[in-house]
Protein backbone atom coordinates (compact mmCIF):
# COMPACT_ATOMS: atom_id res chain seq x y z
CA UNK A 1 0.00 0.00 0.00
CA UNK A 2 1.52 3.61 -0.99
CA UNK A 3 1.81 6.37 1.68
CA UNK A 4 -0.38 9.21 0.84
CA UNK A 5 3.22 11.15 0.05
CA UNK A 6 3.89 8.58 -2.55
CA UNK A 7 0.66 8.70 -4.21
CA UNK A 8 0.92 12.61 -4.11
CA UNK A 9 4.26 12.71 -6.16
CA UNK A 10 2.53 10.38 -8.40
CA UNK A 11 -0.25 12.22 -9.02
CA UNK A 12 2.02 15.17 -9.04
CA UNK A 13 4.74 13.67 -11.71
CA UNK A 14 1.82 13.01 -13.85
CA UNK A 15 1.23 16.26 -14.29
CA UNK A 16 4.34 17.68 -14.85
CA UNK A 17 5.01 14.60 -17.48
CA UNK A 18 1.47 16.01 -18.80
CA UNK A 19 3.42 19.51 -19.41
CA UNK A 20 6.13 17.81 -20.85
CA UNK A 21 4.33 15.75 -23.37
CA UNK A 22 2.22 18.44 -24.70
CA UNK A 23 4.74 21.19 -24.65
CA UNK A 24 6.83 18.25 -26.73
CA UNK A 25 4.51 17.57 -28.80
CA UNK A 26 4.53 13.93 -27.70
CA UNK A 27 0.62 13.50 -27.86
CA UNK A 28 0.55 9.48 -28.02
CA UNK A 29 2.40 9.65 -24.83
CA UNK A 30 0.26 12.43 -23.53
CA UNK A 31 -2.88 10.33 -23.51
CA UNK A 32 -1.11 7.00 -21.91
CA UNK A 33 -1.50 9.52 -18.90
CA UNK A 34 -5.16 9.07 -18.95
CA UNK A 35 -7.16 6.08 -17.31
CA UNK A 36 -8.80 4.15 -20.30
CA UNK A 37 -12.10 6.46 -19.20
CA UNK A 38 -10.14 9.87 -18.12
CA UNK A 39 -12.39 12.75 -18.86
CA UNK A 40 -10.68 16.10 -20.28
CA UNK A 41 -13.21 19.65 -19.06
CA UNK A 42 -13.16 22.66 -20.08
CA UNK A 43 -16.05 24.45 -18.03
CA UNK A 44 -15.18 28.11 -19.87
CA UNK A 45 -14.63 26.39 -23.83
CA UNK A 46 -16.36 28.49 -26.35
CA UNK A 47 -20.23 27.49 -27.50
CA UNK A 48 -17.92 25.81 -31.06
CA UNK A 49 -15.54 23.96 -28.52
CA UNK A 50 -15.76 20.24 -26.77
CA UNK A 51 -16.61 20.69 -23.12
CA UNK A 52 -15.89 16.78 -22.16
CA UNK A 53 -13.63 13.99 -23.76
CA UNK A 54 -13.65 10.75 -22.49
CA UNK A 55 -11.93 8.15 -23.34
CA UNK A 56 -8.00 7.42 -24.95
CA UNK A 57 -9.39 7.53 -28.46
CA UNK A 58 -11.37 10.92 -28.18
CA UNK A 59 -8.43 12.32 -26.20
CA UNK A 60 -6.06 11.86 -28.84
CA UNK A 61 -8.45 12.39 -31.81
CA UNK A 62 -9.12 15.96 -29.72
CA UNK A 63 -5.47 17.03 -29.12
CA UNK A 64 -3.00 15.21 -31.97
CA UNK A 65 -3.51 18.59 -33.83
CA UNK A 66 -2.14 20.67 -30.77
CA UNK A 67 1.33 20.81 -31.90
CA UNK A 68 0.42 21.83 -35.71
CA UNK A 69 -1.41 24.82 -33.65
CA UNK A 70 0.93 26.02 -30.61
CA UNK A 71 4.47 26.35 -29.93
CA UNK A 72 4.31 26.84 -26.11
CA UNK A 73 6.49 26.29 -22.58
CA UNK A 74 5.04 26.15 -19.60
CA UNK A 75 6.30 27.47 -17.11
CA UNK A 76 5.78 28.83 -13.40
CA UNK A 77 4.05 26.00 -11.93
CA UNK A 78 3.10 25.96 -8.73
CA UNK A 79 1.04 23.04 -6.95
CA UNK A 80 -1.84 23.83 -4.29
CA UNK A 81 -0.98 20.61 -1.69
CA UNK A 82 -4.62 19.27 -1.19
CA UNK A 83 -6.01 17.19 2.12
CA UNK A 84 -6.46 14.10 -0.70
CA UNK A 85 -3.17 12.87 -2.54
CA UNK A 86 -4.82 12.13 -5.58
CA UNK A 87 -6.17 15.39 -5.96
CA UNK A 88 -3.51 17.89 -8.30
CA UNK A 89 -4.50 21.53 -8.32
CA UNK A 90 -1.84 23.19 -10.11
CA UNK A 91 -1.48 26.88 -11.72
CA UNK A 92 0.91 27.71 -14.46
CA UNK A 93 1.49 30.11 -17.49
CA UNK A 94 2.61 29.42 -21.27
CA UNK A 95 4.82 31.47 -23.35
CA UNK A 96 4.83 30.86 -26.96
CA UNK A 97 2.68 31.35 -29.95
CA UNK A 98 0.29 30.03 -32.61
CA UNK A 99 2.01 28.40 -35.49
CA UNK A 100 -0.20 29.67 -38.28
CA UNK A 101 0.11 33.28 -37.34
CA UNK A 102 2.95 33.79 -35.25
CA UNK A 103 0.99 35.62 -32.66
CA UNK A 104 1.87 35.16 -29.20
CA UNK A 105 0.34 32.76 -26.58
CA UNK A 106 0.67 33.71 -23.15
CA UNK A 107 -1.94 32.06 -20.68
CA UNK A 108 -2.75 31.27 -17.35
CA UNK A 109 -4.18 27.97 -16.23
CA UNK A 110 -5.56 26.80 -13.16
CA UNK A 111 -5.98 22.61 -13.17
CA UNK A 112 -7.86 20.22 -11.34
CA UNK A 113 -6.85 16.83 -12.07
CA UNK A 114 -8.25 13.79 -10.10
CA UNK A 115 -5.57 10.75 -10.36
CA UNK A 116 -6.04 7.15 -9.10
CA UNK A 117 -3.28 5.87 -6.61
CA UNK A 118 -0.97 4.61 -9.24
CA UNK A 119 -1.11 8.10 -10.95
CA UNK A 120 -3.41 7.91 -14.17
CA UNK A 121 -5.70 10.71 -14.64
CA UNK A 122 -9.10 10.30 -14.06
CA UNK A 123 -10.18 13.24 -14.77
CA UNK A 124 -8.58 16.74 -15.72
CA UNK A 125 -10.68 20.16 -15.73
CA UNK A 126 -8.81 22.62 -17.32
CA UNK A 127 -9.32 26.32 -16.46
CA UNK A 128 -7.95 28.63 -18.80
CA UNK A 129 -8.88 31.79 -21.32
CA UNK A 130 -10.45 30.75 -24.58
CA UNK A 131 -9.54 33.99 -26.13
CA UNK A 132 -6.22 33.91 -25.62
CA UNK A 133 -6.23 31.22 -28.32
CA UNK A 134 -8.55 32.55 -30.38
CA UNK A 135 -6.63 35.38 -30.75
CA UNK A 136 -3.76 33.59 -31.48
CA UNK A 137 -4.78 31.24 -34.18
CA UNK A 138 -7.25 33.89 -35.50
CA UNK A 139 -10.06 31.45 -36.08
CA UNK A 140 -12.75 29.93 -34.00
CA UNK A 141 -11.56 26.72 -31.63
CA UNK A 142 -13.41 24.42 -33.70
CA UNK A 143 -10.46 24.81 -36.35
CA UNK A 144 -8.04 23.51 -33.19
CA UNK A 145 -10.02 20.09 -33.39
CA UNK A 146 -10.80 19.65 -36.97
CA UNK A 147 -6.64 20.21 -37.82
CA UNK A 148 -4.42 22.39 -39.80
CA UNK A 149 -6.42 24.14 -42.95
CA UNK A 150 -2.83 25.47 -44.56
């Protein structure tokens, strides 16, 4: 049985591997962070945007087309230590911009991302500012799914 520290820097390590993967590029690898069923939110996405995505197939048919969109670090992360272990709520910024117009893409994020003991995401609500990126793409959201129109 894990110690409620150990399952913490799980759960934690999971999401800085999450960072890593996405700011990488690495998007296969990104969803083998996810439980078979992990659930991706996004309780502030535009009315064109996915709110949920469940499941390793709709999480990688959603976000494979990330890294033809954004060129982004993140950067100044800083975790909120929660009563459960399992519980991540981080905050963090990116630096970088869109791809197809070279505009910049700063945000701010806050996350709450429910892991299971060994780690895997559950679930991950992601709290950020929609028009961030559609200012920096210059398009509605729904292009960010659908892939590269170049």
């Amino acid at each position: 049985m894990k110690t409620k520290e150990q399952i913490r820097t799980l759960a934690q390590q999971a999401f800085k591997n999450h960072l890593e993967y996405l700011s990488s590029g690495r998007i296969t690898e990104w969803v083998d962070l996810f439980t078979n069923d992990g659930i991706l939110e996004f309780p502030y996405g535009p009315a064109d945007f996915p709110k949920h995505v469940e499941g390793k197939q709709s999480l990688y048919e959603y976000m494979k087309n990330f890294p033809e969109h954004f060129k982004v670090q993140f950067e100044n992360l800083h975790f909120h230590v929660t009563e459960d272990p399992t519980l991540v709520i981080a905050e963090f910024t990116s630096s970088g911009h869109a791809i197809s117009t070279g505009k910049p893409y700063n945000q701010k994020y806050i996350s709450v991302v429910t892991t299971n003991e060994d780690g895997e995401i559950i679930k991950y609500v992601d709290f950020w500012n929609p028009m961030v990126a559609m200012e920096a793409i210059n398009a509605p959201l729904a292009s960010f799914v659908e892939g590269s129109h170049a």
